[in-house]
C-alpha atoms as a PDB file:
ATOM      1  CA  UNK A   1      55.207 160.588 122.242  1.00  0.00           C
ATOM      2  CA  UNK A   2      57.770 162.949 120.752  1.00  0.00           C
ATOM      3  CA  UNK A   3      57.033 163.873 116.918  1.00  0.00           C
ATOM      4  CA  UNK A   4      59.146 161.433 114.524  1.00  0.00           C
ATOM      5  CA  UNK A   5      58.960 158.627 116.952  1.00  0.00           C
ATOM      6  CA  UNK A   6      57.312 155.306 116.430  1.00  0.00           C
ATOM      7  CA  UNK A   7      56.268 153.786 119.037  1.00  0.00           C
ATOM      8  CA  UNK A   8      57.335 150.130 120.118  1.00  0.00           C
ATOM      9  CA  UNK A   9      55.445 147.257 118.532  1.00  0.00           C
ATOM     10  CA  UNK A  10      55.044 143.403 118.885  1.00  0.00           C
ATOM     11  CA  UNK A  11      55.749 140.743 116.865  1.00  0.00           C
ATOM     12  CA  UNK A  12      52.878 138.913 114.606  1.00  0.00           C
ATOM     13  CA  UNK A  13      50.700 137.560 114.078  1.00  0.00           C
ATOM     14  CA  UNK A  14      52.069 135.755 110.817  1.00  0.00           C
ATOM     15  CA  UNK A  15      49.609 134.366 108.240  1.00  0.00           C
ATOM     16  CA  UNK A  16      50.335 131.107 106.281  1.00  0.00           C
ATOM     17  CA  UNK A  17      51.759 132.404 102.644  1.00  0.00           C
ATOM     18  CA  UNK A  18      53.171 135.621 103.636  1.00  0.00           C
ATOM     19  CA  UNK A  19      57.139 136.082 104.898  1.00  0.00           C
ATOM     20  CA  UNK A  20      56.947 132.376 105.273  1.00  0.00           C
ATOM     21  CA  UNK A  21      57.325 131.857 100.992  1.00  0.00           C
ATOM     22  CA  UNK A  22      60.250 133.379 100.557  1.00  0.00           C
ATOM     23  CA  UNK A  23      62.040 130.311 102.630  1.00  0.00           C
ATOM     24  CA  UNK A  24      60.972 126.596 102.788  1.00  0.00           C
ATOM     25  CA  UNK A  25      61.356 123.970 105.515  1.00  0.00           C
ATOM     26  CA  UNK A  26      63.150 121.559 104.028  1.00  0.00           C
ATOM     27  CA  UNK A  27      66.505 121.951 104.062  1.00  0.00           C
ATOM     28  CA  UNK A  28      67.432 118.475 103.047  1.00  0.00           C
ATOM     29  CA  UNK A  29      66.803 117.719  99.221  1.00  0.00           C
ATOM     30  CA  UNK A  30      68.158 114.759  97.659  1.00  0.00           C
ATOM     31  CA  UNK A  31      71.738 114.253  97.674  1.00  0.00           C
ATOM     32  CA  UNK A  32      72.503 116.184 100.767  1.00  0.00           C
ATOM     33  CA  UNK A  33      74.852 114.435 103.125  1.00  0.00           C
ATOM     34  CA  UNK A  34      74.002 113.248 106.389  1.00  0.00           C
ATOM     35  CA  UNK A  35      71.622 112.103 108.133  1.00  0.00           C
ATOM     36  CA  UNK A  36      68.442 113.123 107.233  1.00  0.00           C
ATOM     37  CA  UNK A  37      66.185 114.293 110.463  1.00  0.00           C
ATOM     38  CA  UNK A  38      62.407 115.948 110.904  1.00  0.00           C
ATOM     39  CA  UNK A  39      61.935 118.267 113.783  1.00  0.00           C
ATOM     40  CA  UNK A  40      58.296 119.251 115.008  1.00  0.00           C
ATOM     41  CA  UNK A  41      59.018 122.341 116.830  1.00  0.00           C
ATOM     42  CA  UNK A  42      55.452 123.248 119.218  1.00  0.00           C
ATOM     43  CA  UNK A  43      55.125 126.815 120.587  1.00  0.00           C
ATOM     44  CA  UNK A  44      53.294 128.046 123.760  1.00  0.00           C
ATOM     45  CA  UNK A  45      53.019 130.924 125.373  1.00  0.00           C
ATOM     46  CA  UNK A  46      53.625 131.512 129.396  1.00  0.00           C
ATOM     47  CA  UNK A  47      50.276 129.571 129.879  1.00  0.00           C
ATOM     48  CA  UNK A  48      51.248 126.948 128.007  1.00  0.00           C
ATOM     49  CA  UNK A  49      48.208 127.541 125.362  1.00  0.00           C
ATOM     50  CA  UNK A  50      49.486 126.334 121.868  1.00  0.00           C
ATOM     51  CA  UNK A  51      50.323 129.468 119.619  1.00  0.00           C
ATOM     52  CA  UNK A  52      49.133 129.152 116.282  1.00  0.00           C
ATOM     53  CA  UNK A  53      50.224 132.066 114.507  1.00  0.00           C
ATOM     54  CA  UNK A  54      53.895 132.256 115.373  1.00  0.00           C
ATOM     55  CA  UNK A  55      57.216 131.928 113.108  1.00  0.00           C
ATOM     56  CA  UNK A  56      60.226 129.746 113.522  1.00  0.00           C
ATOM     57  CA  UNK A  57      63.324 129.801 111.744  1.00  0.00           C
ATOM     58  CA  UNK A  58      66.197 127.815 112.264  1.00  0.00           C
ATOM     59  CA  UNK A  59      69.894 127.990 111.406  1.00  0.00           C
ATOM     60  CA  UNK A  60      72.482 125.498 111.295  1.00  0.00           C
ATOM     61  CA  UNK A  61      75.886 123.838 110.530  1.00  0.00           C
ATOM     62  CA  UNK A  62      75.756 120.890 107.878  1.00  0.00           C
ATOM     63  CA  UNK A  63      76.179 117.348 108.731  1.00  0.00           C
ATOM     64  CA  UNK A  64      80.485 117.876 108.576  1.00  0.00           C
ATOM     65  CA  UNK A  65      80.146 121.277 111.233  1.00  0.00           C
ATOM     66  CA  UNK A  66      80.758 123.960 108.727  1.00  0.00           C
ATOM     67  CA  UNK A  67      78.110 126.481 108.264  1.00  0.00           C
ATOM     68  CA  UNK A  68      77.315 128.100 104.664  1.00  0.00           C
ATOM     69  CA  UNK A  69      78.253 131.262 105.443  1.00  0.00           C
ATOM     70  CA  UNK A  70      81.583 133.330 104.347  1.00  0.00           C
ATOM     71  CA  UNK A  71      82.886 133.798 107.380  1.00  0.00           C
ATOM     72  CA  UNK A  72      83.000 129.822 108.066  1.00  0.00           C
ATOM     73  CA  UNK A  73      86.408 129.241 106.184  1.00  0.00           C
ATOM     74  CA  UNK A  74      87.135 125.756 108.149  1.00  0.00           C
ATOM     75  CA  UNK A  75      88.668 123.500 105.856  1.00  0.00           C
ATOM     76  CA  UNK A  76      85.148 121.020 105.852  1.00  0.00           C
ATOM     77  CA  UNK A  77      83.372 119.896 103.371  1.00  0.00           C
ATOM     78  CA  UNK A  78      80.522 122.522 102.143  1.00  0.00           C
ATOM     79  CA  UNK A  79      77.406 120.743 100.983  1.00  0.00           C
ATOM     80  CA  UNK A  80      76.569 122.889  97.461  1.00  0.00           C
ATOM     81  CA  UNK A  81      72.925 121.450  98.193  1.00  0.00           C
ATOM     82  CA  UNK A  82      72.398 122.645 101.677  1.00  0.00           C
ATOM     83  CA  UNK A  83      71.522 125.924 102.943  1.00  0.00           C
ATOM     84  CA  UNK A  84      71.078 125.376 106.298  1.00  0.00           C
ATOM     85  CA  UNK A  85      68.195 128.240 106.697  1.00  0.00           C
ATOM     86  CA  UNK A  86      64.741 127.125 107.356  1.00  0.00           C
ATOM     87  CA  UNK A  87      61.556 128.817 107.965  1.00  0.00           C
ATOM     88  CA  UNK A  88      58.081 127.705 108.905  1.00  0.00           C
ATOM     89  CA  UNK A  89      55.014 128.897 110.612  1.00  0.00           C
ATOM     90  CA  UNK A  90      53.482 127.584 113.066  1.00  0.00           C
ATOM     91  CA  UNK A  91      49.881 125.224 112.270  1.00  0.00           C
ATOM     92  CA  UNK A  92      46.601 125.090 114.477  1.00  0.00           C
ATOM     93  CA  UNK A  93      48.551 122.669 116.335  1.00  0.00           C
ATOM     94  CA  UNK A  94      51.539 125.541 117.822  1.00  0.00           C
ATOM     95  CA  UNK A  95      53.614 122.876 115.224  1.00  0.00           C
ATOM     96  CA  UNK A  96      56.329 124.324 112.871  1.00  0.00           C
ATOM     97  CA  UNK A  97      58.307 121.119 111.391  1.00  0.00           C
ATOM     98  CA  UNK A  98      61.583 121.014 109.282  1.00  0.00           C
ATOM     99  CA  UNK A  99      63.272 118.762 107.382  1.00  0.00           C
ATOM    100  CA  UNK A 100      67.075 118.565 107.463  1.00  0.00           C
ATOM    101  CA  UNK A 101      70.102 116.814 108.405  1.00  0.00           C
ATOM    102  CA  UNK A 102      71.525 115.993 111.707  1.00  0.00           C
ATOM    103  CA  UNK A 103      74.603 118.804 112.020  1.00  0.00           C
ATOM    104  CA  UNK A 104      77.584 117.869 113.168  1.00  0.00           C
ATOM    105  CA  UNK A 105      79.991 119.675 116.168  1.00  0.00           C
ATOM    106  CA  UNK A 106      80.875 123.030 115.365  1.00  0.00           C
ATOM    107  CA  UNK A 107      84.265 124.744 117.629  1.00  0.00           C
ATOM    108  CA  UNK A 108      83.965 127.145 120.326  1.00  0.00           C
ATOM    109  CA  UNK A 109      85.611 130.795 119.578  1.00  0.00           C
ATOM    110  CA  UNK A 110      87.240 129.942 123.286  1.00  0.00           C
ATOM    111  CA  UNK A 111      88.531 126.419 122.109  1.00  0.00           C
ATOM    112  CA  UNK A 112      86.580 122.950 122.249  1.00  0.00           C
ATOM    113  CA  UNK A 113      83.625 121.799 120.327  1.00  0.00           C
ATOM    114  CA  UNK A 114      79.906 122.247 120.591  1.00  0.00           C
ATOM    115  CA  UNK A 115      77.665 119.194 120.826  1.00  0.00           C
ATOM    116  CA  UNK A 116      75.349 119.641 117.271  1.00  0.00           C
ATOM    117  CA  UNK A 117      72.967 121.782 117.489  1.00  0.00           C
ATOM    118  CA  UNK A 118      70.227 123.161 115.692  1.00  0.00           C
ATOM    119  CA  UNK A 119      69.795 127.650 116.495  1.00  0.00           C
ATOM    120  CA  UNK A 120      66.218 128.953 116.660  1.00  0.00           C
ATOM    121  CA  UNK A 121      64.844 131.840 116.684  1.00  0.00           C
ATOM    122  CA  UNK A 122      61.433 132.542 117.900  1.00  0.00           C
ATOM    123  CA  UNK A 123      58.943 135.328 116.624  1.00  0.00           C
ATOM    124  CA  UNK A 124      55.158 135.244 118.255  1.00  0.00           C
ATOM    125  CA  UNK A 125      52.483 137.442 119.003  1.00  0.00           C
ATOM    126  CA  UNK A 126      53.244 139.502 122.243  1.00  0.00           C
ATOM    127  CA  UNK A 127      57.208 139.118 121.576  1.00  0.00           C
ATOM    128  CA  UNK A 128      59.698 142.535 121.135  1.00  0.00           C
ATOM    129  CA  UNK A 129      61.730 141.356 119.580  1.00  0.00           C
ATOM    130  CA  UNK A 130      63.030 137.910 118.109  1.00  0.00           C
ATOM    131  CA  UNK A 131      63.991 134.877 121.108  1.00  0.00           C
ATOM    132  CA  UNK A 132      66.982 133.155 119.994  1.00  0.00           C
ATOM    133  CA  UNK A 133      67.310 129.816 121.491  1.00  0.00           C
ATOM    134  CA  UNK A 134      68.887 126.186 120.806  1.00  0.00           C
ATOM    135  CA  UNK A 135      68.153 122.847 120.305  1.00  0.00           C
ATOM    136  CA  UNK A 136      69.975 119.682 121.069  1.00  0.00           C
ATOM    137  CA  UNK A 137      69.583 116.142 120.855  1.00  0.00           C
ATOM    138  CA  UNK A 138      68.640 114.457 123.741  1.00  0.00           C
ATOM    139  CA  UNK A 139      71.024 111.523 124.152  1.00  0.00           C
ATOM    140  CA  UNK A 140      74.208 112.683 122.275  1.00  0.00           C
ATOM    141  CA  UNK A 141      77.406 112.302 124.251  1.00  0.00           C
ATOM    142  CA  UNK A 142      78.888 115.395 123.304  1.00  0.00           C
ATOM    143  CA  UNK A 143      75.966 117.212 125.362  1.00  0.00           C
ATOM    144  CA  UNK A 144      78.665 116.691 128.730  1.00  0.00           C
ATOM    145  CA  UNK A 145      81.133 119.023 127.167  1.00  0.00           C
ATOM    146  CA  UNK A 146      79.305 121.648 125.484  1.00  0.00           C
ATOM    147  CA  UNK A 147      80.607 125.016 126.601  1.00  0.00           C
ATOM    148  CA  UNK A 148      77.098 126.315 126.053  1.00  0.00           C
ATOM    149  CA  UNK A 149      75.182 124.088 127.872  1.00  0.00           C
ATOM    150  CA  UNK A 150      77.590 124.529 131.008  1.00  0.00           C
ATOM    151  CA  UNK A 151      76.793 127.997 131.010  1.00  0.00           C
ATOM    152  CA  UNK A 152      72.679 126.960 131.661  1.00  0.00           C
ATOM    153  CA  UNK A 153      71.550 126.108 134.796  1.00  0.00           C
ATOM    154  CA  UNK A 154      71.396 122.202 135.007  1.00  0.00           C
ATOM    155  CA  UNK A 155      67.649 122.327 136.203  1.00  0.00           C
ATOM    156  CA  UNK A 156      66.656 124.052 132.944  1.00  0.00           C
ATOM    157  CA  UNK A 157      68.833 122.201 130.391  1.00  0.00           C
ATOM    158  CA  UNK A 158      65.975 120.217 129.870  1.00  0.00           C
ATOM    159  CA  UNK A 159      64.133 122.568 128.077  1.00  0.00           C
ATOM    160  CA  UNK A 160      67.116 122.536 125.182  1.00  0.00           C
ATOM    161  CA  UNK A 161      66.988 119.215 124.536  1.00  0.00           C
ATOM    162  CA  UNK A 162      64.528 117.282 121.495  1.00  0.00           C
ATOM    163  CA  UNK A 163      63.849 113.854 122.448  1.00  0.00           C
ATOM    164  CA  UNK A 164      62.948 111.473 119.414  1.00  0.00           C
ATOM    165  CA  UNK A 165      59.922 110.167 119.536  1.00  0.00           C
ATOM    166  CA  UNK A 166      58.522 106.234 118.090  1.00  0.00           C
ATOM    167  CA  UNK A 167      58.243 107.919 114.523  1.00  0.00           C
ATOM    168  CA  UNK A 168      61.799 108.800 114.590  1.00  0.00           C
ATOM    169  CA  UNK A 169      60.357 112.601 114.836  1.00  0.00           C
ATOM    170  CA  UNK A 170      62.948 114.701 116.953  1.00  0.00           C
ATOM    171  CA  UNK A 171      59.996 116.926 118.844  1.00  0.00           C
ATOM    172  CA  UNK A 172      61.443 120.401 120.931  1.00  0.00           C
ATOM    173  CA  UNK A 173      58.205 122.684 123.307  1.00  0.00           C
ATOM    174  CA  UNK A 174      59.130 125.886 123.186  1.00  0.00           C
ATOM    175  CA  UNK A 175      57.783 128.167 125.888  1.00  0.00           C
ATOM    176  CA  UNK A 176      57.917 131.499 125.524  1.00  0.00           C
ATOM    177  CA  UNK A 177      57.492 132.247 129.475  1.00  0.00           C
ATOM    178  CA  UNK A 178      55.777 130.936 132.364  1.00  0.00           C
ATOM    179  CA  UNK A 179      56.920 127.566 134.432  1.00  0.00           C
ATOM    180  CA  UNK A 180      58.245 125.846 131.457  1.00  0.00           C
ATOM    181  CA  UNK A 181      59.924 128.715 130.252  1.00  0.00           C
ATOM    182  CA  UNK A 182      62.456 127.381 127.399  1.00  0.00           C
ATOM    183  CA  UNK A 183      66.029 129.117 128.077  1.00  0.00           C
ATOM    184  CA  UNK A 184      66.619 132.238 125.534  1.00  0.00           C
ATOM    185  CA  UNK A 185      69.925 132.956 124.682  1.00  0.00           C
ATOM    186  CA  UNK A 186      71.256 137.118 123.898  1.00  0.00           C
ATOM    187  CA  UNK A 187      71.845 137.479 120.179  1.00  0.00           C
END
């Protein structure tokens, strides 16, 4: 290794009260708009063992499509209470969960409108660098026209898709690799 150099280094692991305090998990307090949702996000590696030391964090457009960011100037109601930035770790189960609202379609830069959708990114043990990914709710009919989702092969879709569960829970796997590899987007 040359002098001045650092060499490359993994992600993690992430301990419970350490980058995770400085952001919470639920992104919904009262009086938000919308529909309020829970996600319970579970990480695995390629061998599908349960990682219990990872970090999630997820961004998001509000329940009317705008995001709270500057460069969103879309003339859409901006929710004063919402943030829609969420981090969590992940517990002895691989589980991070959030609480927020369901967001509503956001455009396309290219024209037409993305299907809601919740953006991940992924940071685990083993990982480079972050894995930015997607989620989307099983079921919605603006899945057919999402210019994203056309882009991913239709075999794999799958994996971008939370399915609700009996508790109303909308549950995503996230697989960093191996058969059930989730599909990871560039940043």
């Amino acid at each position: 290794m040359a002098d001045g150099l650092t060499p490359s280094q993994t992600i993690g692991p992430f301990y419970w009260g350490t980058l995770v305090s400085s952001c919470r998990a639920d992104l919904a307090p009262a009086g938000v708009a919308g529909e309020r949702i829970e996600l319970a996000l579970t990480l695995h590696d390629a061998e599908g063992v349960l990682i219990s030391d990872g970090l999630l964090e997820i961004w998001q457009a509000n329940s009317h499509g705008r995001y709270n960011h500057p460069e969103d100037r879309r003339n859409l109601p901006l929710d004063p209470g919402f943030e829609g930035f969420g981090r969590a770790s992940t517990d002895a189960t691989g589980t991070a969960r959030f609480a927020t609202v369901r967001p509503g379609p956001v455009p396309w830069p290219q024209g037409g409108m993305q299907a809601p959708h919740i953006n991940i990114s992924v940071f685990a043990r083993g990982v480079l660098n972050r894995l930015a990914t997607r989620l989307y709710f099983d079921g919605d009919p603006a899945l057919a026209g999402d210019p994203v989702l056309k882009l991913v092969d239709p075999a794999r879709r799958s994996t971008l898709l939370a399915k609700r569960d009996a508790e109303g829970v909308w549950r995503l796997p996230i697989h960093i690799g191996g058969a059930h590899e989730t599909v990871f987007f560039d940043s």
